[in-house]
Protein backbone atom coordinates (compact mmCIF):
# COMPACT_ATOMS: atom_id res chain seq x y z
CA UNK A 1 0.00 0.00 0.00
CA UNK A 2 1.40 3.31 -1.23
CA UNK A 3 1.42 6.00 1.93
CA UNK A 4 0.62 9.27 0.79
CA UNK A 5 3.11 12.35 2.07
CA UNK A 6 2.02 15.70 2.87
CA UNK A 7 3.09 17.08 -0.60
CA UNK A 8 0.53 15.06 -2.25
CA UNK A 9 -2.41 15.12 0.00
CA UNK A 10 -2.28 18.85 -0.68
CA UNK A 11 -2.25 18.18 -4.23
CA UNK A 12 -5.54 16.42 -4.02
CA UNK A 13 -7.28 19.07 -1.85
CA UNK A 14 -10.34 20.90 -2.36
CA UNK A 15 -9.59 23.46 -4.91
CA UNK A 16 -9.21 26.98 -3.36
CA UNK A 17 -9.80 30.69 -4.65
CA UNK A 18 -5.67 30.61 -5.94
CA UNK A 19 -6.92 27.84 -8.21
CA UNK A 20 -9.87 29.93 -10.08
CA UNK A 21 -9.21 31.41 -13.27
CA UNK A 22 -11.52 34.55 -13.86
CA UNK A 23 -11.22 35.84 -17.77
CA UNK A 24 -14.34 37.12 -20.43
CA UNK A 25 -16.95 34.77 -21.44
CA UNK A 26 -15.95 33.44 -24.83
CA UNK A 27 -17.01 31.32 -27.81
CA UNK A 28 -15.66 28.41 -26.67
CA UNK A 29 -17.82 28.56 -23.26
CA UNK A 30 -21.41 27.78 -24.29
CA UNK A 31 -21.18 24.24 -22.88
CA UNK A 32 -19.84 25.21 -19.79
CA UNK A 33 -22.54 27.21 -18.85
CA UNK A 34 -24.56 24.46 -19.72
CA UNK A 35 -23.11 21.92 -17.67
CA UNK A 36 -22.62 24.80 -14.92
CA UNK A 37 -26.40 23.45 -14.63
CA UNK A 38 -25.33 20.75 -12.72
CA UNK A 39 -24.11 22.49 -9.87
CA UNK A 40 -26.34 24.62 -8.74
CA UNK A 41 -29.06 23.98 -6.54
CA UNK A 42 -32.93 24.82 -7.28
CA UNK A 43 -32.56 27.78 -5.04
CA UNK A 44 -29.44 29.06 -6.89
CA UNK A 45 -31.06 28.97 -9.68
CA UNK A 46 -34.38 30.82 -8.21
CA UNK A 47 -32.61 33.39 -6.93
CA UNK A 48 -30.54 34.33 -10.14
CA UNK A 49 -33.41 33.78 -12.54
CA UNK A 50 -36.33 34.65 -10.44
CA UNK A 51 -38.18 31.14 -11.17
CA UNK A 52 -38.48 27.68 -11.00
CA UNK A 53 -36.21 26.57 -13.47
CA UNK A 54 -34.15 23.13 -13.10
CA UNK A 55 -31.37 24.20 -14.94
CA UNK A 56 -29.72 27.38 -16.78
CA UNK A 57 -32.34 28.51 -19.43
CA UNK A 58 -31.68 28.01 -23.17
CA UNK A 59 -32.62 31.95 -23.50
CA UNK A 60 -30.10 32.69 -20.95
CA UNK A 61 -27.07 30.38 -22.71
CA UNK A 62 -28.10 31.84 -26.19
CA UNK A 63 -27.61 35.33 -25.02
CA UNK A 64 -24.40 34.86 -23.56
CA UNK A 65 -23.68 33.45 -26.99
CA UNK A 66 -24.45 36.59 -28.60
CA UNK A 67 -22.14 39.04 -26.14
CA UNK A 68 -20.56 42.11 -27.63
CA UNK A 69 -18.17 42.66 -24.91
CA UNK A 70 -19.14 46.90 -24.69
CA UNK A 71 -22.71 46.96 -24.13
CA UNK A 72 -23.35 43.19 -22.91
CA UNK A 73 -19.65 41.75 -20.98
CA UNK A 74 -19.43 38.62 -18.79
CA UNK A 75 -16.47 37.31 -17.01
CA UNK A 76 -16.25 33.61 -16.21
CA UNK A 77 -14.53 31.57 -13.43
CA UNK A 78 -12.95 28.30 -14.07
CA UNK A 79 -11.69 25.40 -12.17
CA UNK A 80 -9.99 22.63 -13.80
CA UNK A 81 -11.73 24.35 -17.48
CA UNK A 82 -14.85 23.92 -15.66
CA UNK A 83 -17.49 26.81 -15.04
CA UNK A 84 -18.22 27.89 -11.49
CA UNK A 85 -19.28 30.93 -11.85
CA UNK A 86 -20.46 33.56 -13.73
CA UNK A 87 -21.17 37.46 -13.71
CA UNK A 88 -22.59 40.16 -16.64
CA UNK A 89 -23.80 43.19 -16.95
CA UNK A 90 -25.85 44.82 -19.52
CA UNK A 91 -25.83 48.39 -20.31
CA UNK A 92 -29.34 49.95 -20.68
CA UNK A 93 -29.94 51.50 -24.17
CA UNK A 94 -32.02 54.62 -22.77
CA UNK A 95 -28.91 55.50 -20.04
CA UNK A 96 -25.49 54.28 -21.45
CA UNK A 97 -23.81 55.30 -18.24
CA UNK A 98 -25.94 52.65 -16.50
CA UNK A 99 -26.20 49.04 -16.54
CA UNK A 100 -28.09 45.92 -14.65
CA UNK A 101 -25.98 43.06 -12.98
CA UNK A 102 -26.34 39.58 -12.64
CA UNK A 103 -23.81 36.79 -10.95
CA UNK A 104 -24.23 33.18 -10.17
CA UNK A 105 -21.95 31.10 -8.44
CA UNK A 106 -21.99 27.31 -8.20
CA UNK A 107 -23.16 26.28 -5.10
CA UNK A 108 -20.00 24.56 -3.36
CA UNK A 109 -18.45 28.02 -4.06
CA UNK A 110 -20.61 30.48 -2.32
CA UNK A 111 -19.81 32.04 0.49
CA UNK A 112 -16.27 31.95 -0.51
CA UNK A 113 -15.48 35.23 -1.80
CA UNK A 114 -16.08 34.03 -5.27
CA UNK A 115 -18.71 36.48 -5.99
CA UNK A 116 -17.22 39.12 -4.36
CA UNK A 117 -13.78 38.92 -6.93
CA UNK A 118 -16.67 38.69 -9.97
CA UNK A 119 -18.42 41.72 -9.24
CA UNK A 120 -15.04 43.21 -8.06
CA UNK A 121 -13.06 42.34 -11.52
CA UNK A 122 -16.94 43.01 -13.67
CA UNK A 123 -17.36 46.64 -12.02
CA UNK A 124 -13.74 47.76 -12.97
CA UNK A 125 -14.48 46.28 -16.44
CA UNK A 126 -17.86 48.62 -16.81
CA UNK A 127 -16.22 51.40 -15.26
CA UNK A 128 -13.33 51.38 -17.69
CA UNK A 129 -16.29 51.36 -20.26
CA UNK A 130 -18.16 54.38 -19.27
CA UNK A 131 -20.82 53.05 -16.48
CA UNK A 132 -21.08 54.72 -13.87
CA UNK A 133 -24.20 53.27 -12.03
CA UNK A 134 -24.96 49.54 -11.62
CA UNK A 135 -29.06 48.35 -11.30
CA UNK A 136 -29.10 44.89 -9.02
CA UNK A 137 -32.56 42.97 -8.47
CA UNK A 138 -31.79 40.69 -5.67
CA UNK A 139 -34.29 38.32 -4.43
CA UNK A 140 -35.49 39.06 -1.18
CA UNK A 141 -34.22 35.50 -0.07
CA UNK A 142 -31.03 36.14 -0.86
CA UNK A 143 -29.27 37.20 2.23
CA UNK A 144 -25.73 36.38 0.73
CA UNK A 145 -26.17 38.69 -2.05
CA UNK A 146 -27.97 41.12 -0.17
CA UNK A 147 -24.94 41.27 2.89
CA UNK A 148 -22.75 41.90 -0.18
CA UNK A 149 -24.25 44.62 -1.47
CA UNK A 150 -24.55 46.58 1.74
CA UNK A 151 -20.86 45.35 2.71
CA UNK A 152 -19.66 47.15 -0.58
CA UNK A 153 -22.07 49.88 -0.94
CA UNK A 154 -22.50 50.92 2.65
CA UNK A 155 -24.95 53.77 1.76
CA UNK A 156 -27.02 51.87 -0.83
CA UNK A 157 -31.16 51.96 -0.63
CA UNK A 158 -33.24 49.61 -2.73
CA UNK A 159 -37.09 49.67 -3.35
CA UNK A 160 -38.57 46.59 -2.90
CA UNK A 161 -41.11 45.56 -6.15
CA UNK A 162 -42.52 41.88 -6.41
CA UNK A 163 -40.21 40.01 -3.58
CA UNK A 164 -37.38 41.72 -4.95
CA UNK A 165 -34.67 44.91 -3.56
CA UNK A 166 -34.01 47.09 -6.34
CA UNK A 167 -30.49 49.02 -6.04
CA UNK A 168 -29.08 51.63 -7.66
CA UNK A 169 -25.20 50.90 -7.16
CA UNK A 170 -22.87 53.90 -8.32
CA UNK A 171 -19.52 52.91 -9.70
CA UNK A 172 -16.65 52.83 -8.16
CA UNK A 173 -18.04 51.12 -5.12
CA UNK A 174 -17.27 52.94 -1.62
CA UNK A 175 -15.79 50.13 0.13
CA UNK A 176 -14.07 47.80 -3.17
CA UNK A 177 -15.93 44.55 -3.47
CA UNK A 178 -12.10 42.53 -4.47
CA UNK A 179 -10.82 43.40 -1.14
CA UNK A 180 -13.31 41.00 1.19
């Protein structure tokens, strides 16, 4: 029987932030964010998408397809070339300086500061692009997302419509979102 030594128990540890690779979405990623699917609980995916759907909708994969990296961006995170998270934003036609964000993190990697280095590395990306002011619809349920938000933008007031806080997020954030 072989006796494993430090050295290699280490290299067969659970991966760790050091180990995610954060870049843009790209061409190459539509399957993925398909099987991204099949880590993420019904509640992850409720709280992103706002309904009961068992895995990532088809709309949702076939928009990310159709990015232009100005107006529509989305940075990935990979393990291993596997998806484990995922974070956009979309800049709103009427108001070019603004722009909605989304994120969704695979559920063995929230609460880890995943999200936080998404929205940190995303809102330097759309500042660098001319936004100014983020829009975030969080799910009242989601007290993870909603912690974050006041963590990085201290001052921040939503309106709550249909279940969900509505925030109006100005860019930079007070408090930087990378440094939790």
């Amino acid at each position: 029987m072989k006796q494993l030594n430090v050295r290699s128990v280490a290299r067969i540890a659970a991966p760790t932030l050091e180990d995610v690779r954060i870049r843009p979405y790209g061409v190459t990623d539509h399957d993925r964010l398909v099987r991204m699917s099949d880590r993420l609980s019904g509640n992850s995916l409720y709280t992103r998408f706002f309904s009961g759907t068992p895995r990532i909708p088809d709309y949702y994969v076939a928009a990310m397809d159709r990015l232009d990296h100005w107006d529509r961006d989305a940075l990935v995170a990979l393990v291993g070339g596997e998806m484990v998270g995922i974070a956009e934003y979309v800049r709103d036609v009427r108001e070019p300086s603004r722009a909605e964000i989304a994120v969704l993190v695979a559920d063995l990697w929230q609460r880890c500061g995943l999200g936080s280095r998404l929205v940190g590395h995303l809102t330097r990306l759309a500042a660098r692009r001319g936004v100014t002011e983020l829009g975030a619809d969080v799910i009242l349920t989601n007290r993870g997302a909603l912690l974050f938000i006041r963590h990085g933008w201290p001052a921040a007031r939503s309106r709550t419509e249909e279940g969900a806080a509505r925030f109006r997020l100005p860019l930079p954030p007070p408090v930087t979102a990378a440094r939790r």
